[in-house]
PDB file of N, CA and C in Angstrom:
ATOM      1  N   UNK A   1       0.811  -1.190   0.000  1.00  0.00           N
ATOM      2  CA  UNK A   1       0.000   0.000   0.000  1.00  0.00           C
ATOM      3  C   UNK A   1       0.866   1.270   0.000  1.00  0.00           C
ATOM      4  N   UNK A   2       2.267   1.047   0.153  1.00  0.00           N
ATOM      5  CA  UNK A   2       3.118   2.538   0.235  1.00  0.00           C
ATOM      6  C   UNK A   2       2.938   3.158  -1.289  1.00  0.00           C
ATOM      7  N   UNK A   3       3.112   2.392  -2.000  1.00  0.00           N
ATOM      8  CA  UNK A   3       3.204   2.822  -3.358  1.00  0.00           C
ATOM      9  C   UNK A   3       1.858   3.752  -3.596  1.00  0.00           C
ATOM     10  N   UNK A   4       0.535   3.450  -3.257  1.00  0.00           N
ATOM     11  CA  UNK A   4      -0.457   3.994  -3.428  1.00  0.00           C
ATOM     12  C   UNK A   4      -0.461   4.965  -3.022  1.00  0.00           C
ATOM     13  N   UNK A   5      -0.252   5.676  -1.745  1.00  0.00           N
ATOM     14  CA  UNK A   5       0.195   6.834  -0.441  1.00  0.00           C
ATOM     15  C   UNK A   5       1.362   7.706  -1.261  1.00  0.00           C
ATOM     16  N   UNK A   6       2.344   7.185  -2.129  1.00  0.00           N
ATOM     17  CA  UNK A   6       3.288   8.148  -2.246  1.00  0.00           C
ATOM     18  C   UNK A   6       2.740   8.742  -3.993  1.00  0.00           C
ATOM     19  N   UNK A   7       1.976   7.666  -4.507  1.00  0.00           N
ATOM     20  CA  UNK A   7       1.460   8.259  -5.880  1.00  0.00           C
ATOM     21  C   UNK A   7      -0.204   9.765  -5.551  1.00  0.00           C
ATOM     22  N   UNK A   8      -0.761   8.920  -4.373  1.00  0.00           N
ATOM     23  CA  UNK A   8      -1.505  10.206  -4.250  1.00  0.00           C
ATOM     24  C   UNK A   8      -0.779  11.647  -3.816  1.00  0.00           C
ATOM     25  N   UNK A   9       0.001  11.488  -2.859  1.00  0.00           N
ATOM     26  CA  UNK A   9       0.702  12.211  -2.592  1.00  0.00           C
ATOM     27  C   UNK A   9       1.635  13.139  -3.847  1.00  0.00           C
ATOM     28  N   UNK A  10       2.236  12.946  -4.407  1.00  0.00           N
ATOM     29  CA  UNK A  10       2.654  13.301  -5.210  1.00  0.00           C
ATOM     30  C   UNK A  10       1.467  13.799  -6.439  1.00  0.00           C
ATOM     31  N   UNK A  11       0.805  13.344  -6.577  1.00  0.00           N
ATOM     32  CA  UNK A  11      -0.158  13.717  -7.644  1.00  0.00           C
ATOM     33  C   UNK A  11      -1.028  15.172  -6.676  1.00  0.00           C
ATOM     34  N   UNK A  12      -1.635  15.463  -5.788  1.00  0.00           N
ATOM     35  CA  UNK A  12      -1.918  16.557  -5.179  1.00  0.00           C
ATOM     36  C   UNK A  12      -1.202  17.317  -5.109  1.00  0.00           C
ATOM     37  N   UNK A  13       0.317  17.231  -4.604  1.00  0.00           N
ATOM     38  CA  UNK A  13       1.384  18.422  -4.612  1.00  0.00           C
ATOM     39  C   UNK A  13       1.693  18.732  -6.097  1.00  0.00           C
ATOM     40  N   UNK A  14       1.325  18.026  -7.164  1.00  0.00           N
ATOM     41  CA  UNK A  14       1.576  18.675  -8.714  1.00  0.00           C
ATOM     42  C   UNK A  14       0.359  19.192  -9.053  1.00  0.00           C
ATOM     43  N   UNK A  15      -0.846  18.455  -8.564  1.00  0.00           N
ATOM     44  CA  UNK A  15      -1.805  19.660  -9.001  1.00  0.00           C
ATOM     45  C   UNK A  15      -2.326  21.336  -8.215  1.00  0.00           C
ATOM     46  N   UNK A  16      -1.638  20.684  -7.154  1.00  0.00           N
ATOM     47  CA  UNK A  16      -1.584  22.192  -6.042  1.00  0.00           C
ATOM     48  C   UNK A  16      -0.612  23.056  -6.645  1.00  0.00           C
ATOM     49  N   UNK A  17       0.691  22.808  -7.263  1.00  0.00           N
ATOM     50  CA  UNK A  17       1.673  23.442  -8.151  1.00  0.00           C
ATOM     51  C   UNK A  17       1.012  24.266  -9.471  1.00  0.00           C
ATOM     52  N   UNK A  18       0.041  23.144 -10.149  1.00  0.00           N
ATOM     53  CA  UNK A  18       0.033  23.515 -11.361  1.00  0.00           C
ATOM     54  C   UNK A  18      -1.702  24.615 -11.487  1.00  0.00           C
ATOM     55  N   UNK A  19      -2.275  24.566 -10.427  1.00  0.00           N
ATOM     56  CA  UNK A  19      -3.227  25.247 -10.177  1.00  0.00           C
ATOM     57  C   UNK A  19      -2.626  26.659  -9.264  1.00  0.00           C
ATOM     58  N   UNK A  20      -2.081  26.591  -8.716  1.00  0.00           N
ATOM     59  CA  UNK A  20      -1.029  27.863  -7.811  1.00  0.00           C
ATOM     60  C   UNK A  20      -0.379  28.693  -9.352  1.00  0.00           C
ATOM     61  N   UNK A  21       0.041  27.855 -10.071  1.00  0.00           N
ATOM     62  CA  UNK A  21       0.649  28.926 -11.349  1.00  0.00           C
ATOM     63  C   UNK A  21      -0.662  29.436 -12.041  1.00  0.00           C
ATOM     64  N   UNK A  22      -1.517  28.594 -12.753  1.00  0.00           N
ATOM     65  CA  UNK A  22      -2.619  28.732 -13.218  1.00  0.00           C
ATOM     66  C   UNK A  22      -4.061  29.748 -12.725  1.00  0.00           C
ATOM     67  N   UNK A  23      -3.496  29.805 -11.381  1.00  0.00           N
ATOM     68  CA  UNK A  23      -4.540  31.286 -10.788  1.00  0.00           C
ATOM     69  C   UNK A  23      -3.714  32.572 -10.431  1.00  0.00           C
ATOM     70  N   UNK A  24      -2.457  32.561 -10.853  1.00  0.00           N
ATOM     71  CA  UNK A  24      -1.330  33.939 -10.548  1.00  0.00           C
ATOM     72  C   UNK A  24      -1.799  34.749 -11.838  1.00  0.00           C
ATOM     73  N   UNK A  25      -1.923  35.655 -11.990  1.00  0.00           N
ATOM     74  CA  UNK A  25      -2.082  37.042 -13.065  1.00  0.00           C
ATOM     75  C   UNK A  25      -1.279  36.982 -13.764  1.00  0.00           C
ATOM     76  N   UNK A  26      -1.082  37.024 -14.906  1.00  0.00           N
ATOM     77  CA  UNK A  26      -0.615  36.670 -15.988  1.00  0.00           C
ATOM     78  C   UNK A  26      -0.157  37.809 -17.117  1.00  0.00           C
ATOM     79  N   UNK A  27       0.774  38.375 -17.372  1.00  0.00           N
ATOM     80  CA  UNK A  27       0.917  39.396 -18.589  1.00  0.00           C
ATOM     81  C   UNK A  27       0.574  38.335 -19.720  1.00  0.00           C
ATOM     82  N   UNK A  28      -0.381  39.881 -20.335  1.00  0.00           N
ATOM     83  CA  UNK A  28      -1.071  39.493 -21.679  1.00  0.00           C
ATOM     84  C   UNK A  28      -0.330  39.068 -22.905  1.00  0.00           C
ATOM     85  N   UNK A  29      -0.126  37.817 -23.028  1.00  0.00           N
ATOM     86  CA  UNK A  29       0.591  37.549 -24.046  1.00  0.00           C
ATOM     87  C   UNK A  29      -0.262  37.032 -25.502  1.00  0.00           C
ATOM     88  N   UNK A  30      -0.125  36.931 -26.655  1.00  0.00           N
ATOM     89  CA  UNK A  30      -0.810  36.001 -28.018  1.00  0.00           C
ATOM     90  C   UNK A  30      -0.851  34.701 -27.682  1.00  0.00           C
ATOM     91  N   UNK A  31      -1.392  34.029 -28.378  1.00  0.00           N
ATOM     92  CA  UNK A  31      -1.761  32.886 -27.925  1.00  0.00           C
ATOM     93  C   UNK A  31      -0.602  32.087 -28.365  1.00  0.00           C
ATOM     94  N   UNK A  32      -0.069  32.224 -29.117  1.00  0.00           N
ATOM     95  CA  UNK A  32       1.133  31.140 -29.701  1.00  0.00           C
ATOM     96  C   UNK A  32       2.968  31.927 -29.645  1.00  0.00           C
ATOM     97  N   UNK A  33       2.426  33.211 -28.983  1.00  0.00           N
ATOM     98  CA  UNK A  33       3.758  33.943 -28.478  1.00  0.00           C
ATOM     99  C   UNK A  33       4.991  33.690 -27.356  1.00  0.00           C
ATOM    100  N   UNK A  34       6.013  33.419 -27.521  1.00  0.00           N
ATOM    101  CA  UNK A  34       6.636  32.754 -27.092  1.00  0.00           C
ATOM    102  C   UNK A  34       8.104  33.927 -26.890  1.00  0.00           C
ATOM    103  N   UNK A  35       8.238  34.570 -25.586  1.00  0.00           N
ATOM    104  CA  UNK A  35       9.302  35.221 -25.523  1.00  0.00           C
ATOM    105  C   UNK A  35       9.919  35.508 -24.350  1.00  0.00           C
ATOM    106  N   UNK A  36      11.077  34.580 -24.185  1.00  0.00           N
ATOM    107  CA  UNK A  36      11.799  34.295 -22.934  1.00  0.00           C
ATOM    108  C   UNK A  36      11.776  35.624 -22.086  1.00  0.00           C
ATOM    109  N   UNK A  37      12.703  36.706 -22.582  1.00  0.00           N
ATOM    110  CA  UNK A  37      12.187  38.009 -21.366  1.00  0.00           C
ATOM    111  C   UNK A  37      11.285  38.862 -21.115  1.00  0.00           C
ATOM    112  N   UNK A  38      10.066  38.303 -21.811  1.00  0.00           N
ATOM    113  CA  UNK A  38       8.828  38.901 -20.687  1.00  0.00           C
ATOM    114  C   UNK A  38       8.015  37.773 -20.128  1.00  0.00           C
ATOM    115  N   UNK A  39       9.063  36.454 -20.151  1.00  0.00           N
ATOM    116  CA  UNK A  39       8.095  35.102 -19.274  1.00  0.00           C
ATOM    117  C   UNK A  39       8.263  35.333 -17.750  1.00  0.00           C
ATOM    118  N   UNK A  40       7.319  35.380 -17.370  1.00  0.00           N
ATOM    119  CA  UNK A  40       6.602  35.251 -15.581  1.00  0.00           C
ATOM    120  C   UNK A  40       7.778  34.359 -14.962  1.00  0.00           C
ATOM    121  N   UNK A  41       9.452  34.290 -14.808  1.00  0.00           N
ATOM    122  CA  UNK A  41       9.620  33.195 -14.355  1.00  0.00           C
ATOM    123  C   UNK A  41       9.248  32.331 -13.080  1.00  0.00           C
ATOM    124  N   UNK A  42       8.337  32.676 -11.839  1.00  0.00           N
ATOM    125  CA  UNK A  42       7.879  32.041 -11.261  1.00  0.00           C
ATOM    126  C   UNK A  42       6.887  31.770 -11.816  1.00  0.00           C
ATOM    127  N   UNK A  43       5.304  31.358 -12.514  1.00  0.00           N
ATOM    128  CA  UNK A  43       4.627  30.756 -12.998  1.00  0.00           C
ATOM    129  C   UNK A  43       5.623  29.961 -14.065  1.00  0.00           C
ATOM    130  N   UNK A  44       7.066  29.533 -14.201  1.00  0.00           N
ATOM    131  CA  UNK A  44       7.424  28.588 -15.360  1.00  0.00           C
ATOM    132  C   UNK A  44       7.681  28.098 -14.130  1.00  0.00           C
ATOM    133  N   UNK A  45       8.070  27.972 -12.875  1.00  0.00           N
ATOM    134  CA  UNK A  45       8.849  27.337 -12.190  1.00  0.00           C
ATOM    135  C   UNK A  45       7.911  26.876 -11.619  1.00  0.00           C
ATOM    136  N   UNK A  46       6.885  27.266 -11.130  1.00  0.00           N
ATOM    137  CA  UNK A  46       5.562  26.593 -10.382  1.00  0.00           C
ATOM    138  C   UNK A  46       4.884  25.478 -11.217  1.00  0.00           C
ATOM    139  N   UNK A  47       5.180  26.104 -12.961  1.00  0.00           N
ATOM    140  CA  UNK A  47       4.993  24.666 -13.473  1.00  0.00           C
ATOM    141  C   UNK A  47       5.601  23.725 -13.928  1.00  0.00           C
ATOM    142  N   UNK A  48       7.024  23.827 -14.154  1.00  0.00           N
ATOM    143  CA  UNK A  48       7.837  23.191 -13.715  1.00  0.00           C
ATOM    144  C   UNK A  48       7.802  21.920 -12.204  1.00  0.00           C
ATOM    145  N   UNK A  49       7.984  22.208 -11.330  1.00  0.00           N
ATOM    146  CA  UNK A  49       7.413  21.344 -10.192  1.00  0.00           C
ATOM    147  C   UNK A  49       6.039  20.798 -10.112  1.00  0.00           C
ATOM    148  N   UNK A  50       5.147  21.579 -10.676  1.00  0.00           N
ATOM    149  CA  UNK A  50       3.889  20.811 -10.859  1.00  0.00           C
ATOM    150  C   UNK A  50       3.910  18.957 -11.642  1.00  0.00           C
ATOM    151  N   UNK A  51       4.917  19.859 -12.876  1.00  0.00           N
ATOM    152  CA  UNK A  51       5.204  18.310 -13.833  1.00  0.00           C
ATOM    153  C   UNK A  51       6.020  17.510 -13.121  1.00  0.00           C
ATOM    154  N   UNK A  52       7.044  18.120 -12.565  1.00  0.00           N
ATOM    155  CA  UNK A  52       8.145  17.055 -12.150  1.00  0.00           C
ATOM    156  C   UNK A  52       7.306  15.996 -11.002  1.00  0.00           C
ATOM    157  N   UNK A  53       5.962  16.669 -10.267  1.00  0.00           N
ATOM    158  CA  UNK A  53       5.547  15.715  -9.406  1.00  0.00           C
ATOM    159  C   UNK A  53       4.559  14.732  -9.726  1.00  0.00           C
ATOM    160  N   UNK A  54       3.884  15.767 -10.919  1.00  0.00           N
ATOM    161  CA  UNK A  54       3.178  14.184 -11.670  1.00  0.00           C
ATOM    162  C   UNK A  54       3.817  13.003 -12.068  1.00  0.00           C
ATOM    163  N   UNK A  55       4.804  13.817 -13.332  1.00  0.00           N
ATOM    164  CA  UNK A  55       5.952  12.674 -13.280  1.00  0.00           C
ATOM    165  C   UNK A  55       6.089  11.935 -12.348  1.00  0.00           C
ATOM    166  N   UNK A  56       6.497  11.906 -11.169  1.00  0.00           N
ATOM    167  CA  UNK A  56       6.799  11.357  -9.708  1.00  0.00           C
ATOM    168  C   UNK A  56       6.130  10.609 -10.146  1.00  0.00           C
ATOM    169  N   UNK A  57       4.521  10.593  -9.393  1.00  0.00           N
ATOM    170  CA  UNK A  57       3.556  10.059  -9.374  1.00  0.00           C
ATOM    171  C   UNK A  57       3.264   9.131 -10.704  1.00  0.00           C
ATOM    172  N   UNK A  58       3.415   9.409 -11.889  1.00  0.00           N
ATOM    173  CA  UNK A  58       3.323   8.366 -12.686  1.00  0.00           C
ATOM    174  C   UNK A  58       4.557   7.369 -12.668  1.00  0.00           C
ATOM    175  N   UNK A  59       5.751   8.145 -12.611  1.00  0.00           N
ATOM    176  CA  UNK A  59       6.615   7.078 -12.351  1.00  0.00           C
ATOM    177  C   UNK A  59       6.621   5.465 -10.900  1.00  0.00           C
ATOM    178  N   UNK A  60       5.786   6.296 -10.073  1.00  0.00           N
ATOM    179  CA  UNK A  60       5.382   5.469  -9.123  1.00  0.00           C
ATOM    180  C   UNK A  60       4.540   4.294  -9.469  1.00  0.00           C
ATOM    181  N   UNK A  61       3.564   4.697 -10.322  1.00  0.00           N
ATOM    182  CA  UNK A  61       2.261   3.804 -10.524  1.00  0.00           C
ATOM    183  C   UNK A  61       1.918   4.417 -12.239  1.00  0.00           C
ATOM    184  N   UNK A  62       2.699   3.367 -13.065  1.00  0.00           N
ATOM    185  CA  UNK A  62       2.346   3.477 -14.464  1.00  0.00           C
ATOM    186  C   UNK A  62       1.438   3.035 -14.717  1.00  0.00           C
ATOM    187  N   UNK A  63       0.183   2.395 -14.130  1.00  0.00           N
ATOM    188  CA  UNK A  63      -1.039   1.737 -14.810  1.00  0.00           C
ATOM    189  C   UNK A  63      -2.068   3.054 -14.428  1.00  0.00           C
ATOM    190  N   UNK A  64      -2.085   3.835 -13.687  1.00  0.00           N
ATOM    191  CA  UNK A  64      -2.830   5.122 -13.354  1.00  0.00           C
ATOM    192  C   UNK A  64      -2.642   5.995 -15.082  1.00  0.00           C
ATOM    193  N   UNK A  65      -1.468   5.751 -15.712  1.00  0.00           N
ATOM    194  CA  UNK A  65      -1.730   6.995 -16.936  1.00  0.00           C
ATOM    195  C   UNK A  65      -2.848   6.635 -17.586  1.00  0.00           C
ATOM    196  N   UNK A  66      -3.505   5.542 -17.779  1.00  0.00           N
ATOM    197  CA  UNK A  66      -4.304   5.426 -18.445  1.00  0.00           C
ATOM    198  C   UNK A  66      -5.692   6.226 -18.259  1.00  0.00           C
ATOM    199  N   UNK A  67      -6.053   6.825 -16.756  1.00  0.00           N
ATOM    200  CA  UNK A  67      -7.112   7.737 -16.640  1.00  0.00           C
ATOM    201  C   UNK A  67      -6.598   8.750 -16.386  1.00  0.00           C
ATOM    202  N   UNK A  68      -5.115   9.248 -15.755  1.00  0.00           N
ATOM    203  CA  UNK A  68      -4.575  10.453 -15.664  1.00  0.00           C
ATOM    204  C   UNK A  68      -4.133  11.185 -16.882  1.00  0.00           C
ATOM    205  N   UNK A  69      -3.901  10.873 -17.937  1.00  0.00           N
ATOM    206  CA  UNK A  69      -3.283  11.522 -19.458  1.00  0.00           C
ATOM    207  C   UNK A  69      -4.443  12.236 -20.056  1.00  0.00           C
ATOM    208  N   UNK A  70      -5.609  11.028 -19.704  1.00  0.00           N
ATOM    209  CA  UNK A  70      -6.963  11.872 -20.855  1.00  0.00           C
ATOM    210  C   UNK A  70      -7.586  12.942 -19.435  1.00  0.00           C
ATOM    211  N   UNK A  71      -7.277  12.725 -18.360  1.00  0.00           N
ATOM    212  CA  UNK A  71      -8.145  13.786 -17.301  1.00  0.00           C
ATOM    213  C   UNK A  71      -7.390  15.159 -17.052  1.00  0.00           C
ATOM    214  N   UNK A  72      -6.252  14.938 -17.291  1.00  0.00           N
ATOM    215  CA  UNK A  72      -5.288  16.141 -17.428  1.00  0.00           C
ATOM    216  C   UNK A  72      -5.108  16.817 -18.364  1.00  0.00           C
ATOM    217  N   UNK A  73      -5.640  16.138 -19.839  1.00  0.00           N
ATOM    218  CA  UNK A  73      -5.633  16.873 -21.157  1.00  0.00           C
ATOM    219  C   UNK A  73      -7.310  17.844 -21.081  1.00  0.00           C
ATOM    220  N   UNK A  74      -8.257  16.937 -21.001  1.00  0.00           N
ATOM    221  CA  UNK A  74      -9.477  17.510 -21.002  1.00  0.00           C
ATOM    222  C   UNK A  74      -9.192  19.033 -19.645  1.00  0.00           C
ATOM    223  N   UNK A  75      -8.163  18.751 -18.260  1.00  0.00           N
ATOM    224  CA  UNK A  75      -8.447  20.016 -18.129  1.00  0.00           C
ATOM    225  C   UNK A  75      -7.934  21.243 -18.585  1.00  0.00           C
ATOM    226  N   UNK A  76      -6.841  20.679 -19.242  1.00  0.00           N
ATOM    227  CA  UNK A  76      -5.786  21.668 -20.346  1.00  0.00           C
ATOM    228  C   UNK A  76      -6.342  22.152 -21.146  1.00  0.00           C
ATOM    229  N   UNK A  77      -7.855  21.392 -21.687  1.00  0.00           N
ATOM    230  CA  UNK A  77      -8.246  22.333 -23.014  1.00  0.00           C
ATOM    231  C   UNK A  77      -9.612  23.281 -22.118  1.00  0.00           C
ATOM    232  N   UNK A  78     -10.153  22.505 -20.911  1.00  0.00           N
ATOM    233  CA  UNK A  78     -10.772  23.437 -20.649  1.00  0.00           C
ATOM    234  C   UNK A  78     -10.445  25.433 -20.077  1.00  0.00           C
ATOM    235  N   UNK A  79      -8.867  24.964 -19.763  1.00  0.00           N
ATOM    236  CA  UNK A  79      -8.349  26.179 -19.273  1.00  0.00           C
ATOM    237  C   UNK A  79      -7.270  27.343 -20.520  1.00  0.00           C
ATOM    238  N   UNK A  80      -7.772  26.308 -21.575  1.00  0.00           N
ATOM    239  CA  UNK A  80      -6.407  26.845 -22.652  1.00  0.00           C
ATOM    240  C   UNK A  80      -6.491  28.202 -22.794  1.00  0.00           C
ATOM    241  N   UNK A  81      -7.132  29.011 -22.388  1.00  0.00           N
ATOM    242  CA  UNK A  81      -7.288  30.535 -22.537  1.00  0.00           C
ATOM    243  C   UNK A  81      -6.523  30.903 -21.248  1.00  0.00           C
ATOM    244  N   UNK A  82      -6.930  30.487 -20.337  1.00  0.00           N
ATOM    245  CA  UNK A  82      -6.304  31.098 -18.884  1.00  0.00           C
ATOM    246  C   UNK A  82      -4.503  30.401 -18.733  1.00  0.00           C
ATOM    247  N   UNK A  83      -4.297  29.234 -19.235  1.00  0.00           N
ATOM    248  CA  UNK A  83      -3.093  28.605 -19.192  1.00  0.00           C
ATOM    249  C   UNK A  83      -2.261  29.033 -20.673  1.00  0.00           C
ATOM    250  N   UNK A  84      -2.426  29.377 -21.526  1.00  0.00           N
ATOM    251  CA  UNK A  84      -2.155  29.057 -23.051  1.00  0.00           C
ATOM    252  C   UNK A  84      -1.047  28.012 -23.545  1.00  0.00           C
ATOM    253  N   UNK A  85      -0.596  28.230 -25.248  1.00  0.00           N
ATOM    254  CA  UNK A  85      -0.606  26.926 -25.403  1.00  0.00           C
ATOM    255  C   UNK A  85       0.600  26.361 -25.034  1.00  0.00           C
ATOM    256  N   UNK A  86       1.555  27.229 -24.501  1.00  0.00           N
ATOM    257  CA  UNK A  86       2.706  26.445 -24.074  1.00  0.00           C
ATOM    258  C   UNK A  86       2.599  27.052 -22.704  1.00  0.00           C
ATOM    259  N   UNK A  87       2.185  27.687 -21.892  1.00  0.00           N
ATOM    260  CA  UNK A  87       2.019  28.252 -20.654  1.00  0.00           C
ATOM    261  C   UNK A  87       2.730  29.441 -20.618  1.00  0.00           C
TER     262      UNK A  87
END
């Protein structure tokens, strides 16, 4: 059962990461604009650790991607305006 405890675990601290970047204020950028010195670098770094802990978490328990890949995409497209397309 540890394995289960350290994959939830890890999966809450990446979505507490990746929702903590995802509600910070954001300079107005284009949607497909991409330019290193006016990037937010704490919202890259908040999502940064967000991934590295999913990762975790999938690396813990690889039979979970199978409902975590499509539940994490569907909320990516629901937020693609507030997140955009590369963040």
């Amino acid at each position: 059962m540890f394995h289960n405890v350290l994959f939830v675990s890890l999966l809450i601290i990446g979505l507490y990461f990746i929702v903590l970047a995802a509600t910070r204020l954001r300079s107005k950028n284009k949607f497909l604009e991409l330019k290193f010195w006016r990037m937010n670098w704490l919202n890259f770094t908040l999502t940064a650790l967000g991934g590295l802990f999913i990762g975790g978490a999938l690396i813990t328990r690889t039979s979970e991607i199978i409902w975590l890949a499509p539940v994490l995409f569907i909320l990516w497209l629901f937020n693609i305006k507030k997140l955009g397309f590369l963040n």
